[in-house]
Protein backbone atom coordinates (compact mmCIF):
# COMPACT_ATOMS: atom_id res chain seq x y z
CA UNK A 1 16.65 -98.32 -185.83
CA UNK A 2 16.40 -97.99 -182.31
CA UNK A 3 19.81 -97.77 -180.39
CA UNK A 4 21.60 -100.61 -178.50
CA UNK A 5 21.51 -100.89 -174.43
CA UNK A 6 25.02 -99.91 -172.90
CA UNK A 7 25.15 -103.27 -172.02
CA UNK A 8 24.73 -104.62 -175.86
CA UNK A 9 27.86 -102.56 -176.78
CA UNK A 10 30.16 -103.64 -174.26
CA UNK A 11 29.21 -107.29 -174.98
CA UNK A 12 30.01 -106.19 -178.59
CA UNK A 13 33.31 -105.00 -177.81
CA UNK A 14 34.51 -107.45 -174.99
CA UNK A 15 37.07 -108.92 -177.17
CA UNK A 16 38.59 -105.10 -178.02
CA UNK A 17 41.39 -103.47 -175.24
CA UNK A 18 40.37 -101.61 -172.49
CA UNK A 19 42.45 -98.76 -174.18
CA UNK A 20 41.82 -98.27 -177.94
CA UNK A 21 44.03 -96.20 -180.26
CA UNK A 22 42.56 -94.14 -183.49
CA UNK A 23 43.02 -96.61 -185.75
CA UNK A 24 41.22 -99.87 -183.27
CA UNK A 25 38.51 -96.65 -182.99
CA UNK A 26 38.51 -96.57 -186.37
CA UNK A 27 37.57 -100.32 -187.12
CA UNK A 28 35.08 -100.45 -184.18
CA UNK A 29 32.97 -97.55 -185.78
CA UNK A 30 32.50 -99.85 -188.77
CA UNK A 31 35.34 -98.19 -190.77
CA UNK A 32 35.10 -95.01 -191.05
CA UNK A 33 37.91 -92.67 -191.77
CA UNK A 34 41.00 -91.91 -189.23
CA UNK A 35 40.38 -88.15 -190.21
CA UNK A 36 36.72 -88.57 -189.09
CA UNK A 37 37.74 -90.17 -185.57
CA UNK A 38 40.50 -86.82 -185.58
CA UNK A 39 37.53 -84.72 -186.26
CA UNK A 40 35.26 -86.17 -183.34
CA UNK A 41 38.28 -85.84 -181.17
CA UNK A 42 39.17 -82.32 -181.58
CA UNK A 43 35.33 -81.43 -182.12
CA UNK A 44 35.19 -82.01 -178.45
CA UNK A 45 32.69 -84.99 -178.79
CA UNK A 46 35.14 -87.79 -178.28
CA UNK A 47 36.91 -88.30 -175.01
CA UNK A 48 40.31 -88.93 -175.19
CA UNK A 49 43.71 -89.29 -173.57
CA UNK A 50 46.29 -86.88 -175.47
CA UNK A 51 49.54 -89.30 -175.35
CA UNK A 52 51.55 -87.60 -177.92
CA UNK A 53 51.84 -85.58 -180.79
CA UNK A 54 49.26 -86.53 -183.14
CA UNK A 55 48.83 -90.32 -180.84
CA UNK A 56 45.32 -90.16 -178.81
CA UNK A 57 44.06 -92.63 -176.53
CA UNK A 58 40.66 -93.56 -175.87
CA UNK A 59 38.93 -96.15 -173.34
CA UNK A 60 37.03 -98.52 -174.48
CA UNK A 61 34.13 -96.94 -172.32
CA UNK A 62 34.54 -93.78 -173.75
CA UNK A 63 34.12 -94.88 -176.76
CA UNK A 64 30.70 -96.10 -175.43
CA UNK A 65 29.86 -93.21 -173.99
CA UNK A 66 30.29 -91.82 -177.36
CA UNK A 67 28.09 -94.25 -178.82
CA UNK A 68 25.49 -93.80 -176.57
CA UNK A 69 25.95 -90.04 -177.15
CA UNK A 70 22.71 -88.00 -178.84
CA UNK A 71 25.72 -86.56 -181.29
CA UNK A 72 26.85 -90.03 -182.40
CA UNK A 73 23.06 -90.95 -182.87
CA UNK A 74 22.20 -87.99 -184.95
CA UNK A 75 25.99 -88.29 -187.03
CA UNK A 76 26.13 -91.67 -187.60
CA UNK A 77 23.84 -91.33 -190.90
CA UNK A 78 26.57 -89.58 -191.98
CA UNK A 79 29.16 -92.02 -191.65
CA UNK A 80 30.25 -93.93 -194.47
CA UNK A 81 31.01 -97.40 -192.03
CA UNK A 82 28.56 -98.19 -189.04
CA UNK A 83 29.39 -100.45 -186.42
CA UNK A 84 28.71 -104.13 -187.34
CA UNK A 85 25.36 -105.04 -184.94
């Protein structure tokens, strides 16, 4: 399946926060694991605001980015949840 436009996401997502925390990232991603989202985060492949211990915030463009991102294109077969197109 050929990857949504940038555009197609943030339509998507309109009705999310601007700023999502691990567990909203969680949800949007089609429900996949908070230990997965920890994993992308500290993998380097998710930007992210570090707020607190263990609390991460992440813009809701970010998380686009991410989307849009050859890594989430190539890892999302792996996923046990995908995003609900």
């Amino acid at each position: 399946m050929k990857p949504k436009n940038r555009q197609s996401y943030e339509e998507l997502f309109n009705s999310q926060p601007d700023v999502l925390d691990t567990e909203t990232v969680c949800q949007m991603l089609g429900g996949i694991g908070m230990t997965t989202v920890l994993k992308l985060i500290r993998g380097g492949h998710l930007k992210h605001i570090h707020y607190r211990e263990q609390c991460f915030l992440i813009p809701k463009v970010w998380l686009i980015d991410y989307i849009m991102s050859d890594h989430y294109q190539s890892y999302k077969s792996k996923l046990k949840g995908q995003i609900n197109e």
